[in-house]
N, C-alpha and C. Protein backbone atom coordinates (compact mmCIF):
# COMPACT_ATOMS: atom_id res chain seq x y z
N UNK A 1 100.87 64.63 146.81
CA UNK A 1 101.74 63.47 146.88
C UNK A 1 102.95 63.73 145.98
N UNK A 2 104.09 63.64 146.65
CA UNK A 2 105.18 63.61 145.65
C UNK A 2 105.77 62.23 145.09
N UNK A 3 106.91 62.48 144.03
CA UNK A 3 107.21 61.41 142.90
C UNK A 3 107.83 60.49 143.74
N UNK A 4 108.30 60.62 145.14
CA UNK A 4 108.80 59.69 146.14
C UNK A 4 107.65 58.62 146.55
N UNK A 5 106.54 59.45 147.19
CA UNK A 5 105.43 58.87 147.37
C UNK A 5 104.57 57.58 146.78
N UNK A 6 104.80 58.45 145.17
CA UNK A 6 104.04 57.32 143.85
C UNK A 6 105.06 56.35 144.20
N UNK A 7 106.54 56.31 144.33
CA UNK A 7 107.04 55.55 143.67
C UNK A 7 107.23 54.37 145.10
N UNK A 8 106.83 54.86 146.33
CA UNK A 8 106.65 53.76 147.08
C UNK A 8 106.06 53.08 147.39
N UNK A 9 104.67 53.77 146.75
CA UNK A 9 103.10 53.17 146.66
C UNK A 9 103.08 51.95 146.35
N UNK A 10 102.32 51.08 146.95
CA UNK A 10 102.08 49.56 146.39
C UNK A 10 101.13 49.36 146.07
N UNK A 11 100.77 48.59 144.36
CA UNK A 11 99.79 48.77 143.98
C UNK A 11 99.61 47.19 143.86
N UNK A 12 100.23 46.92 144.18
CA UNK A 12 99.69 45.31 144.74
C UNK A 12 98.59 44.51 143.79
N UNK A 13 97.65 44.29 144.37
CA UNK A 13 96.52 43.22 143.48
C UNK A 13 95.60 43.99 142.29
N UNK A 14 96.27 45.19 141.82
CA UNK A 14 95.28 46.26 140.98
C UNK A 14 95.77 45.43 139.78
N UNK A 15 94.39 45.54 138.60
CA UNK A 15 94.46 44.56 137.69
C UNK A 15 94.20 45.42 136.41
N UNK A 16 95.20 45.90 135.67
CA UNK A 16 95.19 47.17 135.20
C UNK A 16 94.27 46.71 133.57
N UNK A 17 93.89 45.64 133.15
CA UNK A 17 93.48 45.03 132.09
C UNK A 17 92.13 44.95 132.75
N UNK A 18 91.42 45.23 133.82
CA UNK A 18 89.89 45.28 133.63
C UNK A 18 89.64 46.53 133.86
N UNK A 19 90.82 47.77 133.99
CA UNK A 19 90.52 48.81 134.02
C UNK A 19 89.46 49.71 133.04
N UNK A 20 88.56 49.90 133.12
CA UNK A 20 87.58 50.86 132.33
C UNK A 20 87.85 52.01 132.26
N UNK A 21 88.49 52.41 130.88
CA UNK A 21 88.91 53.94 130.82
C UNK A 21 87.74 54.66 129.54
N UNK A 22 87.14 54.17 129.35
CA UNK A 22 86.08 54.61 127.70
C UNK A 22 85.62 55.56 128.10
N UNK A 23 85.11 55.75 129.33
CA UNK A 23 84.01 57.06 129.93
C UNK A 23 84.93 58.26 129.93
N UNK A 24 86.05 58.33 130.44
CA UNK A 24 87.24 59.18 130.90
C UNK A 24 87.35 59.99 130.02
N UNK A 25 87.23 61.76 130.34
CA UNK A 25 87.71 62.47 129.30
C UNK A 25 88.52 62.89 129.38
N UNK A 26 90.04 62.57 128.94
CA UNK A 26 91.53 63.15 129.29
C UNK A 26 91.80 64.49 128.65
N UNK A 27 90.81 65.15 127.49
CA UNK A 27 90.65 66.16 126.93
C UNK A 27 91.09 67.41 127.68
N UNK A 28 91.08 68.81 127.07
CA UNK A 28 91.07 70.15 128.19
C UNK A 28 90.27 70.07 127.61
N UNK A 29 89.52 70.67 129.12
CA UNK A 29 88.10 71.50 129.51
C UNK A 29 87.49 72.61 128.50
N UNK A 30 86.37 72.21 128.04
CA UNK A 30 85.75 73.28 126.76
C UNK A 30 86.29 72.68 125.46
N UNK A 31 86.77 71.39 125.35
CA UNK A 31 87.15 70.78 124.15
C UNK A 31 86.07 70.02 123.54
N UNK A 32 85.88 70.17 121.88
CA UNK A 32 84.93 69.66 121.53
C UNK A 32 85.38 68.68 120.43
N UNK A 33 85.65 66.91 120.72
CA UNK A 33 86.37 65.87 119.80
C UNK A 33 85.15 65.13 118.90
N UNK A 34 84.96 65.71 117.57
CA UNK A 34 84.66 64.90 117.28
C UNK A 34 84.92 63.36 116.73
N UNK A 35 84.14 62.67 115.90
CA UNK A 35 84.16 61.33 115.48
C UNK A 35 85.12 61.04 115.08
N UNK A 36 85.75 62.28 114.19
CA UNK A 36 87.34 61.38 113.51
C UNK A 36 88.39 61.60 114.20
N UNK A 37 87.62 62.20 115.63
CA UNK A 37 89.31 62.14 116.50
C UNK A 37 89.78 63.57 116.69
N UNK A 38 89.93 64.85 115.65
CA UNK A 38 90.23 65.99 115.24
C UNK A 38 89.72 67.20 115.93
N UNK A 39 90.41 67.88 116.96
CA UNK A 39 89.97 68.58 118.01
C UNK A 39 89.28 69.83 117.25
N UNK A 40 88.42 70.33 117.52
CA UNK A 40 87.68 71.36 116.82
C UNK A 40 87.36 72.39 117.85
N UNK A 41 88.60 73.11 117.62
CA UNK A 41 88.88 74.40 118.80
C UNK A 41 88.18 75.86 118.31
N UNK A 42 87.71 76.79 118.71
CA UNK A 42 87.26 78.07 118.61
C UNK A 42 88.72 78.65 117.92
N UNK A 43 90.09 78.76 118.55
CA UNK A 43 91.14 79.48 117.75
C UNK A 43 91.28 78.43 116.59
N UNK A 44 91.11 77.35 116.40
CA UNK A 44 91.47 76.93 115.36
C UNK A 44 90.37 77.09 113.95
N UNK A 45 89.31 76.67 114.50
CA UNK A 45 88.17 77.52 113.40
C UNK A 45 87.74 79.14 113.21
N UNK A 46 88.80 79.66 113.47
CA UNK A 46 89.00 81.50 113.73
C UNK A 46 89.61 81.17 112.48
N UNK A 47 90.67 80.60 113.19
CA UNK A 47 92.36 80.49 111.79
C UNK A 47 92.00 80.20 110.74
N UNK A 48 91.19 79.47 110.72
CA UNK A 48 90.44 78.81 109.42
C UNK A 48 89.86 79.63 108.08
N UNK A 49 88.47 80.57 109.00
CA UNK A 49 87.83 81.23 108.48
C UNK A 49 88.61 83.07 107.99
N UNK A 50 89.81 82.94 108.89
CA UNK A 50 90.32 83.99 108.39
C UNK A 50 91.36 83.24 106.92
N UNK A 51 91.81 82.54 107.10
CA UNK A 51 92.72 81.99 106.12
C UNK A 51 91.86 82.16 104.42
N UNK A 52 90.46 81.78 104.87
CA UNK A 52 89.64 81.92 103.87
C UNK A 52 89.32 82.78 103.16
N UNK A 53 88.90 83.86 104.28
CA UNK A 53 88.78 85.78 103.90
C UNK A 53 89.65 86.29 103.13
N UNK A 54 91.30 86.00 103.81
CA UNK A 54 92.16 86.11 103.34
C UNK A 54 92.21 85.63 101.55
N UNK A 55 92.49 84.68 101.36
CA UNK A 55 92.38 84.05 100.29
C UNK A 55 91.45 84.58 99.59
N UNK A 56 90.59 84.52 99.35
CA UNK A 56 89.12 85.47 99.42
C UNK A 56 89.67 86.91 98.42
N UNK A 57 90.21 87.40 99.53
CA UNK A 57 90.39 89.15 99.38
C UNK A 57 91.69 88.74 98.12
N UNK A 58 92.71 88.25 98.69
CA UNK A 58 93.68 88.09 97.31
C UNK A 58 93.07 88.12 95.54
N UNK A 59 91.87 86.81 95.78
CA UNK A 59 91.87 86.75 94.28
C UNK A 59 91.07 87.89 93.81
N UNK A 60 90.04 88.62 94.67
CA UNK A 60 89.31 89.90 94.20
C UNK A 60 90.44 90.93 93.64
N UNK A 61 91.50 91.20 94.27
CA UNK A 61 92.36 92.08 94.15
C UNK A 61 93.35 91.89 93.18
N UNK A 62 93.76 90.66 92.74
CA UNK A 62 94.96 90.62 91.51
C UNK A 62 94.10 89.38 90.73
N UNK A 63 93.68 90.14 89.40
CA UNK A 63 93.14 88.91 88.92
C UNK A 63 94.00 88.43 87.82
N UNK A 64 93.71 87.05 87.22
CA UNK A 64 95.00 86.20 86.56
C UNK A 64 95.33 87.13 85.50
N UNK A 65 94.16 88.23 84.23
CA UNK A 65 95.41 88.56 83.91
C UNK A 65 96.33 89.73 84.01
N UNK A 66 96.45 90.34 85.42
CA UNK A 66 96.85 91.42 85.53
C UNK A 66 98.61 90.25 86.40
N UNK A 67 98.12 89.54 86.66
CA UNK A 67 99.02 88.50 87.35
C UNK A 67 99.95 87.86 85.75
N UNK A 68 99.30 87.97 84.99
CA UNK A 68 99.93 87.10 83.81
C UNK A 68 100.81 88.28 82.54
N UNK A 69 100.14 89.25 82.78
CA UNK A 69 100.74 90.40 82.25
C UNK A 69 101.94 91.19 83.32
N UNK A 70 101.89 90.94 84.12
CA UNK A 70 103.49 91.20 85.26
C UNK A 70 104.54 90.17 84.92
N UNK A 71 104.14 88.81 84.67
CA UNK A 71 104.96 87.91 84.55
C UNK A 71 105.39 87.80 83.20
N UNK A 72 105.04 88.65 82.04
CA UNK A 72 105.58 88.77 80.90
C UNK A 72 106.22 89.96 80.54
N UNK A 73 106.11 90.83 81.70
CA UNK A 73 106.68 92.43 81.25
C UNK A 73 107.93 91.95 80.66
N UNK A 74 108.50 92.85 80.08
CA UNK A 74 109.65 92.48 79.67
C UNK A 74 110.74 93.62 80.62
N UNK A 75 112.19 93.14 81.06
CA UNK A 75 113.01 93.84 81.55
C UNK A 75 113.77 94.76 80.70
N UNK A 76 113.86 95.88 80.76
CA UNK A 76 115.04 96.73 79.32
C UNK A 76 116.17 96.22 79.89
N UNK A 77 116.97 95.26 80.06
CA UNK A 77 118.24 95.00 79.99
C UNK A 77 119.01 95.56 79.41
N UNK A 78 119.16 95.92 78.06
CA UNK A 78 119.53 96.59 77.46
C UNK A 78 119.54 98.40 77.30
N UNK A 79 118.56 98.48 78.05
CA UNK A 79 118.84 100.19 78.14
C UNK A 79 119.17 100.93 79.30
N UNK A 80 118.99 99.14 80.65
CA UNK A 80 120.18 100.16 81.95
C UNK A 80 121.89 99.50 81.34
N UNK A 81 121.88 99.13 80.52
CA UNK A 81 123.39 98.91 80.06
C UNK A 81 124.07 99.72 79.58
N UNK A 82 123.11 100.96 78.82
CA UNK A 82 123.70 102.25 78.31
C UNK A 82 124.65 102.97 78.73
N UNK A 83 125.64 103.34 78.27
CA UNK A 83 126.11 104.77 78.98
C UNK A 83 125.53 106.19 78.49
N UNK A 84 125.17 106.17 77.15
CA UNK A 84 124.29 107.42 76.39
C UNK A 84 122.68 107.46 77.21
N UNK A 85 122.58 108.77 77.19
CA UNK A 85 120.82 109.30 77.56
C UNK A 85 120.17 108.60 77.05
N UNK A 86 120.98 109.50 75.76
CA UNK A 86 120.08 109.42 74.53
C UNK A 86 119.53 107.57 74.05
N UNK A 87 120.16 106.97 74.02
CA UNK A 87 120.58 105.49 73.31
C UNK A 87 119.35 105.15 74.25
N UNK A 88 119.55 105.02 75.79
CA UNK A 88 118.70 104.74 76.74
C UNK A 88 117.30 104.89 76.91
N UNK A 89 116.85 106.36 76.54
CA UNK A 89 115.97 106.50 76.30
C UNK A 89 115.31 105.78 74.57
N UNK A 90 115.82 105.73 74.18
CA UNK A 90 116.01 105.12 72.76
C UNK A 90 115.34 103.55 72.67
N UNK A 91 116.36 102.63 73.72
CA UNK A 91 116.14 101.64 73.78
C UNK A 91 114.70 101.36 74.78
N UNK A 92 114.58 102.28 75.99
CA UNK A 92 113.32 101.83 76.56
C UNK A 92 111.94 102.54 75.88
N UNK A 93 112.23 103.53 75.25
CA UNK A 93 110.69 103.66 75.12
C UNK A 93 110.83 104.01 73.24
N UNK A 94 111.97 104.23 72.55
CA UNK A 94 111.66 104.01 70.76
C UNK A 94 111.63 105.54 70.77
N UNK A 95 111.31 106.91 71.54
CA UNK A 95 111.20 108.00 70.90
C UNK A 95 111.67 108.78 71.75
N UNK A 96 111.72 110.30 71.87
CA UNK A 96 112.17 111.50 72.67
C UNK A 96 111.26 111.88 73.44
N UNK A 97 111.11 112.33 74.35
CA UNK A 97 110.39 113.17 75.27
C UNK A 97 109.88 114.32 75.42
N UNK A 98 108.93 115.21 75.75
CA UNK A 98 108.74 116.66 75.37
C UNK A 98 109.35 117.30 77.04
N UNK A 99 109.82 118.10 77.33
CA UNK A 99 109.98 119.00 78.41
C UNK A 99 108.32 119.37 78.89
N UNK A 100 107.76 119.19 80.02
CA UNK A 100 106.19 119.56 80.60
C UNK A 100 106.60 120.15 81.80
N UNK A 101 105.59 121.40 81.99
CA UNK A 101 105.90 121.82 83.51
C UNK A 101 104.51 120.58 84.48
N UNK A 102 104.08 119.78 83.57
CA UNK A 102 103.06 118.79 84.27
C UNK A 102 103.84 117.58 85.34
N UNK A 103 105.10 117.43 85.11
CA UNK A 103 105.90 116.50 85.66
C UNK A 103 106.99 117.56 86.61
N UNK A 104 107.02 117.12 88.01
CA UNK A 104 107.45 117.39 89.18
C UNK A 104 108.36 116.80 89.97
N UNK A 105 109.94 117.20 89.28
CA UNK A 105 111.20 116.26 89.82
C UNK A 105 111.51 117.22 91.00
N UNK A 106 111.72 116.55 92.25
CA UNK A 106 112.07 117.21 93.75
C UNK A 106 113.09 116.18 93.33
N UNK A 107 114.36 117.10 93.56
CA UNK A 107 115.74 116.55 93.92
C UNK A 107 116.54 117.78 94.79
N UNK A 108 117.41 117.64 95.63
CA UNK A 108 118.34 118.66 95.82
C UNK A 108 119.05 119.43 95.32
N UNK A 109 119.62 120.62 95.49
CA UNK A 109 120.42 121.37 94.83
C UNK A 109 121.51 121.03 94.76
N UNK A 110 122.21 120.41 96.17
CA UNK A 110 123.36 119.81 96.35
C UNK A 110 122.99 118.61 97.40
N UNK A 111 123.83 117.59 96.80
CA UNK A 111 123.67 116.45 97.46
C UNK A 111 125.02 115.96 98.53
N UNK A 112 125.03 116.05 99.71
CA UNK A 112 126.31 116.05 100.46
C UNK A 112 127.07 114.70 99.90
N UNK A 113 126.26 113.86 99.76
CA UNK A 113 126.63 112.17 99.50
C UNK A 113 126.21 112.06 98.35
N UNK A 114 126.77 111.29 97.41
CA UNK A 114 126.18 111.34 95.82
C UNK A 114 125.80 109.33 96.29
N UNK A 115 125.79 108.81 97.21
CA UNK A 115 125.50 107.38 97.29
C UNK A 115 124.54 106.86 97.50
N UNK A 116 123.53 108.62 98.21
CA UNK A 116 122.10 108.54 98.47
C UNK A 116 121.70 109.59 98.47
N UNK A 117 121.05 109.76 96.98
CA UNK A 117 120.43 111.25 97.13
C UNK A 117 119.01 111.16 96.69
N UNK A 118 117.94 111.78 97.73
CA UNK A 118 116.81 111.56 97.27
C UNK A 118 115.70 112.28 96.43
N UNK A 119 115.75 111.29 95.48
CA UNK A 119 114.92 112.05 94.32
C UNK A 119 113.34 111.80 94.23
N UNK A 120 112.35 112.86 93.78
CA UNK A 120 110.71 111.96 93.92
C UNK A 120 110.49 112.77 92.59
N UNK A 121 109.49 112.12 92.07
CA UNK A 121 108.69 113.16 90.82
C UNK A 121 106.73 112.61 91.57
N UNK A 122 106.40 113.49 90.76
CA UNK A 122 104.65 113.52 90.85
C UNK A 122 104.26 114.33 89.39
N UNK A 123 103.32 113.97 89.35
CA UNK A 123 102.91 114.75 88.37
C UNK A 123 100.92 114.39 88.29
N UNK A 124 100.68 115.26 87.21
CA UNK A 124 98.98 115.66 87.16
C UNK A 124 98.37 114.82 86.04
N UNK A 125 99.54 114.11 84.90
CA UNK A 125 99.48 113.85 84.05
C UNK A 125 98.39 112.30 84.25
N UNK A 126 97.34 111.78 83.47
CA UNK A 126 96.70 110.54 83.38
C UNK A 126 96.86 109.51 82.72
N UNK A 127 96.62 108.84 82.96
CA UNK A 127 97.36 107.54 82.37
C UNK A 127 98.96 107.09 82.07
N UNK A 128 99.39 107.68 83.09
CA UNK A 128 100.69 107.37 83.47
C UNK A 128 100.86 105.49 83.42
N UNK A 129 101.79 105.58 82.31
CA UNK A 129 102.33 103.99 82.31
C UNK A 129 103.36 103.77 82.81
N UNK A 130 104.70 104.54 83.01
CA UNK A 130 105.79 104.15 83.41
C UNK A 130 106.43 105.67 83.72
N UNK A 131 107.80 105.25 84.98
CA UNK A 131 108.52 106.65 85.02
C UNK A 131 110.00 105.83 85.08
N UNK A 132 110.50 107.02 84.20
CA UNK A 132 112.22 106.76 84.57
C UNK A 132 113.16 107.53 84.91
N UNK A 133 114.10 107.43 85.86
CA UNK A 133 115.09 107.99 86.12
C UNK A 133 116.48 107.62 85.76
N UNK A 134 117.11 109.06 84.94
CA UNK A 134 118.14 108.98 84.07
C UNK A 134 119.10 110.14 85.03
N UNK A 135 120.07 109.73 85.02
CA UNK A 135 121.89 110.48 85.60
C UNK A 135 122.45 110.39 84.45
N UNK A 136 122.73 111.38 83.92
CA UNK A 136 123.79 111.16 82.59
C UNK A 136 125.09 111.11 83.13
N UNK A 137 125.38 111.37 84.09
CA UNK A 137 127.02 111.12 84.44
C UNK A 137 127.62 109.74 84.47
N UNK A 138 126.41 109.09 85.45
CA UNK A 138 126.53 107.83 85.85
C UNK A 138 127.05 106.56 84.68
N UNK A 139 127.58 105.83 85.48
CA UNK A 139 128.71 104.66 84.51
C UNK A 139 127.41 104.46 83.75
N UNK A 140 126.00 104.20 84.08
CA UNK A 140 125.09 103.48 83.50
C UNK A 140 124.24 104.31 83.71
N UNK A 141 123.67 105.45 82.67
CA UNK A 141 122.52 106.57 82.83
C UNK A 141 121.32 106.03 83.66
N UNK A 142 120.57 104.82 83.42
CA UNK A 142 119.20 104.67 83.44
C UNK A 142 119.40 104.07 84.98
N UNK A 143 119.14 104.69 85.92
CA UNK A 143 119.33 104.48 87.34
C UNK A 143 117.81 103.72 87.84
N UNK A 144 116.75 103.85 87.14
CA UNK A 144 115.22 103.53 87.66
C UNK A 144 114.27 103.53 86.82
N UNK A 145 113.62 102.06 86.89
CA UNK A 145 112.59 102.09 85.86
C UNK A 145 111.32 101.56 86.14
N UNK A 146 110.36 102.21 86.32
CA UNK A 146 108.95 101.89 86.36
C UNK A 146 107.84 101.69 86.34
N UNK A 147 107.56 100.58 85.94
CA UNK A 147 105.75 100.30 85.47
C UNK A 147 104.84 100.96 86.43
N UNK A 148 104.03 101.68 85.98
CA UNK A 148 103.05 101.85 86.68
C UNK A 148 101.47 101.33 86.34
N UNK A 149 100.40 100.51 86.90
CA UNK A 149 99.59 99.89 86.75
C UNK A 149 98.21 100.87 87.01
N UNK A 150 97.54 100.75 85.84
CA UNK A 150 96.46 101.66 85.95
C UNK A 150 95.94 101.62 86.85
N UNK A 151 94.76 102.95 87.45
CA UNK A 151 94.37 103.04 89.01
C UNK A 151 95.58 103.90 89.42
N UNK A 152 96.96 103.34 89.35
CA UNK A 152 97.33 103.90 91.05
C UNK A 152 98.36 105.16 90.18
N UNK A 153 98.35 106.30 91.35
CA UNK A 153 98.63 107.34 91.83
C UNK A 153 100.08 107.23 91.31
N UNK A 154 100.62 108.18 90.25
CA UNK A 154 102.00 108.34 89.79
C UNK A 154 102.81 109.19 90.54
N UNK A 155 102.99 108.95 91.62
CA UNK A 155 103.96 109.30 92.59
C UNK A 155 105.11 108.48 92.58
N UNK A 156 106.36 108.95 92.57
CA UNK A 156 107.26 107.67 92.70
C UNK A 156 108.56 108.42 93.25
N UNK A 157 109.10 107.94 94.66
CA UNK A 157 110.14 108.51 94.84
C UNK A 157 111.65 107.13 95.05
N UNK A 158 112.68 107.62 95.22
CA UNK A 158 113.64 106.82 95.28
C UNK A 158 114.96 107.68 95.80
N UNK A 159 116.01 106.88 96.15
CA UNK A 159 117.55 107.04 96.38
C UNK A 159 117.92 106.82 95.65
N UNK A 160 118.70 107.47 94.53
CA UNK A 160 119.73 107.06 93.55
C UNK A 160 121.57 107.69 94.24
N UNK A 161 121.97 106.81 93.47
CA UNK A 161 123.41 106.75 93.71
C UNK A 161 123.80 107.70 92.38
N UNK A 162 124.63 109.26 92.37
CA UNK A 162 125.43 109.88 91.75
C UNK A 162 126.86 109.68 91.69
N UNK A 163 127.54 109.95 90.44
CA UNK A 163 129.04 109.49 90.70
C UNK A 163 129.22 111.11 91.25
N UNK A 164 128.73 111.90 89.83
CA UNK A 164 129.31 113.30 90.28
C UNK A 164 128.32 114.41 90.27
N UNK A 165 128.56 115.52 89.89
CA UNK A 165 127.37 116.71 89.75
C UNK A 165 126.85 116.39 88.35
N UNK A 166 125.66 116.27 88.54
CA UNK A 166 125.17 115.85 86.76
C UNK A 166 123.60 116.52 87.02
N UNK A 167 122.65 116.34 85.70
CA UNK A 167 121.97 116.56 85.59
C UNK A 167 121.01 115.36 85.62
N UNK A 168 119.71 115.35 86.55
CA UNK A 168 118.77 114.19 86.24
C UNK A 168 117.53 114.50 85.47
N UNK A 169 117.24 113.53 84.95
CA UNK A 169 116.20 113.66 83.83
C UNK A 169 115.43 112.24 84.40
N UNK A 170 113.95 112.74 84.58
CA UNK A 170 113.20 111.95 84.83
C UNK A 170 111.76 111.61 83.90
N UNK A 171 111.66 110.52 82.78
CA UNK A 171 110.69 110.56 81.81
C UNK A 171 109.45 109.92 82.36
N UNK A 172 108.28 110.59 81.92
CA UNK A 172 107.08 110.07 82.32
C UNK A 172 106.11 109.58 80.82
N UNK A 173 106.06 108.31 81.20
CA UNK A 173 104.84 108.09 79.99
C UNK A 173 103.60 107.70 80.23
N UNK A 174 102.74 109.00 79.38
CA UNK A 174 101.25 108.89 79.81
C UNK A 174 100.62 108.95 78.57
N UNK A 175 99.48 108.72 78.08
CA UNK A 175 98.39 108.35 76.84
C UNK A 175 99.16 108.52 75.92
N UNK A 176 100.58 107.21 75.85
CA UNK A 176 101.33 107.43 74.69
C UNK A 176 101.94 107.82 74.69
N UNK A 177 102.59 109.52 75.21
CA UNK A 177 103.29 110.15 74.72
C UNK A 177 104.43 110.21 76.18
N UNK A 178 105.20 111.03 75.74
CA UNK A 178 106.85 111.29 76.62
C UNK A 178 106.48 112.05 77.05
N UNK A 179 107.12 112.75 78.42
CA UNK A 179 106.87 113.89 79.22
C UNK A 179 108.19 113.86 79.93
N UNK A 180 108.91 115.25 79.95
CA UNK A 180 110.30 114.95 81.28
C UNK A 180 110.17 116.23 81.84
N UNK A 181 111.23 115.79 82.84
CA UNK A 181 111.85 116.90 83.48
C UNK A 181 112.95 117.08 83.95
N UNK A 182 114.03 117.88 84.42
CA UNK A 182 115.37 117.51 84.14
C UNK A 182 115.82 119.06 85.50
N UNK A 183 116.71 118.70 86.38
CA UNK A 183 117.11 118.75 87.52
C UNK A 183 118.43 119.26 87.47
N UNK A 184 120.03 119.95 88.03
CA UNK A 184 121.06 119.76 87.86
C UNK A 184 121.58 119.48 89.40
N UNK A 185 121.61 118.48 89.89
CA UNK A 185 122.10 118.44 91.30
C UNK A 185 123.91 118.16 91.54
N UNK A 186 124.06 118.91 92.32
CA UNK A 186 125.85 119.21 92.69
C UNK A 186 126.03 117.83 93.77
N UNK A 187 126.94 117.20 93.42
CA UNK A 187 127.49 116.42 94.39
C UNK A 187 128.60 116.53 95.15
N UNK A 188 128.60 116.81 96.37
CA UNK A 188 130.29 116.66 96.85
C UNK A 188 131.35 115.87 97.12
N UNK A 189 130.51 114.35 97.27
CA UNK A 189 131.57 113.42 97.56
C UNK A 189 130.64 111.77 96.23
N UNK A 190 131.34 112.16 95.49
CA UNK A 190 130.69 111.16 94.96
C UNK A 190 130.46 109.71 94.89
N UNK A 191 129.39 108.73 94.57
CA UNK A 191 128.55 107.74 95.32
C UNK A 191 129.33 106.64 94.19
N UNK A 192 129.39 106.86 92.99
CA UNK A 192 129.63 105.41 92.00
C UNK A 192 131.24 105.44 91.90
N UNK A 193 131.65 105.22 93.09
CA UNK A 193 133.65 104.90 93.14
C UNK A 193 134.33 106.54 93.03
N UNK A 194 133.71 107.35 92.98
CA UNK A 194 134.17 109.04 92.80
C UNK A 194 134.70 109.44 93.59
């Protein structure tokens, strides 16, 4: 029947107030309503129980105070402000570094673009707390700085921006002490306004 049809239909003496609709299930098919009304669907109690897992797995994995000790690190503000190595290194970690063949800077020999040149270190060393990457050319030596959280794997690579051909120095700190290694990569077109 089309909407022409309904609408010529005469419904004449139908008495729509003794109509009995209570039995009627206007629901979709395989729907289960309970008492307070609140459709209680199979995808929706999926969503549920994963939301839970979820939640679940979060707090096993970051507990408050590894969560409360991130939120107090402190930023060296002051030592990517440097223009000196030296000062830089100074200001983030208080002492000098030893030269180790244990720490493993992969950088290029020559970098075509000094705006993205990619640098990685690794190393064998344990208890790696932090790594940094230093450009002494650069307006601001200390190009990268990073916590590393016990457990994980001191691998760390990145893109740094060169102005010109300089030397990089990358410090690693593990049970306390300094560890570097130091790179001379050629730039041809340089990345910081060069």
């Amino acid at each position: 029947m089309t909407v022409r049809g309904l609408r010529d239909m005469d419904f004449g003496d139908l008495d729509f107030e003794d109509l009995d609709l209570g039995d009627l299930d206007l629901g979709r098919p395989g729907m289960t309503t309970p008492d307070n009304g609140f459709p209680a669907t199979r995808r929706l109690i999926l969503k549920g129980a994963g939301s839970v897992a979820l939640a679940g797995l979060g707090v096993a994995w970051f507990s408050q105070a590894t969560a409360v000790a991130a939120a107090n690190d402190r930023y060296p503000e002051d030592a990517f402000k440097q223009k000196d190595e030296k000062e830089a290194i100074r200001l983030l970690y208080g002492r000098t570094a030893e030269a180790s063949d244990k720490v493993k800077l992969d950088a290029p020999e020559i970098a075509e673009n000094g705006a993205v040149v990619p640098i990685s270190v690794n190393t064998t060393l344990t208890d790696v707390t932090s790594v940094s990457f230093l450009v002494s050319e650069n307006p601001n030596v200390l190009a990268a700085y990073y916590r590393i959280p016990p457990g994980t794997m001191p691998n760390v690579a990145n893109r740094l921006k060169m102005a010109k051909t300089t030397n990089v120095t990358v410090i690693v700190e593990a049970g306390g002490r300094l560890f570097s290694a130091t790179r001379e990569v050629k730039v041809t077109v340089g990345g910081c306004g060069g």
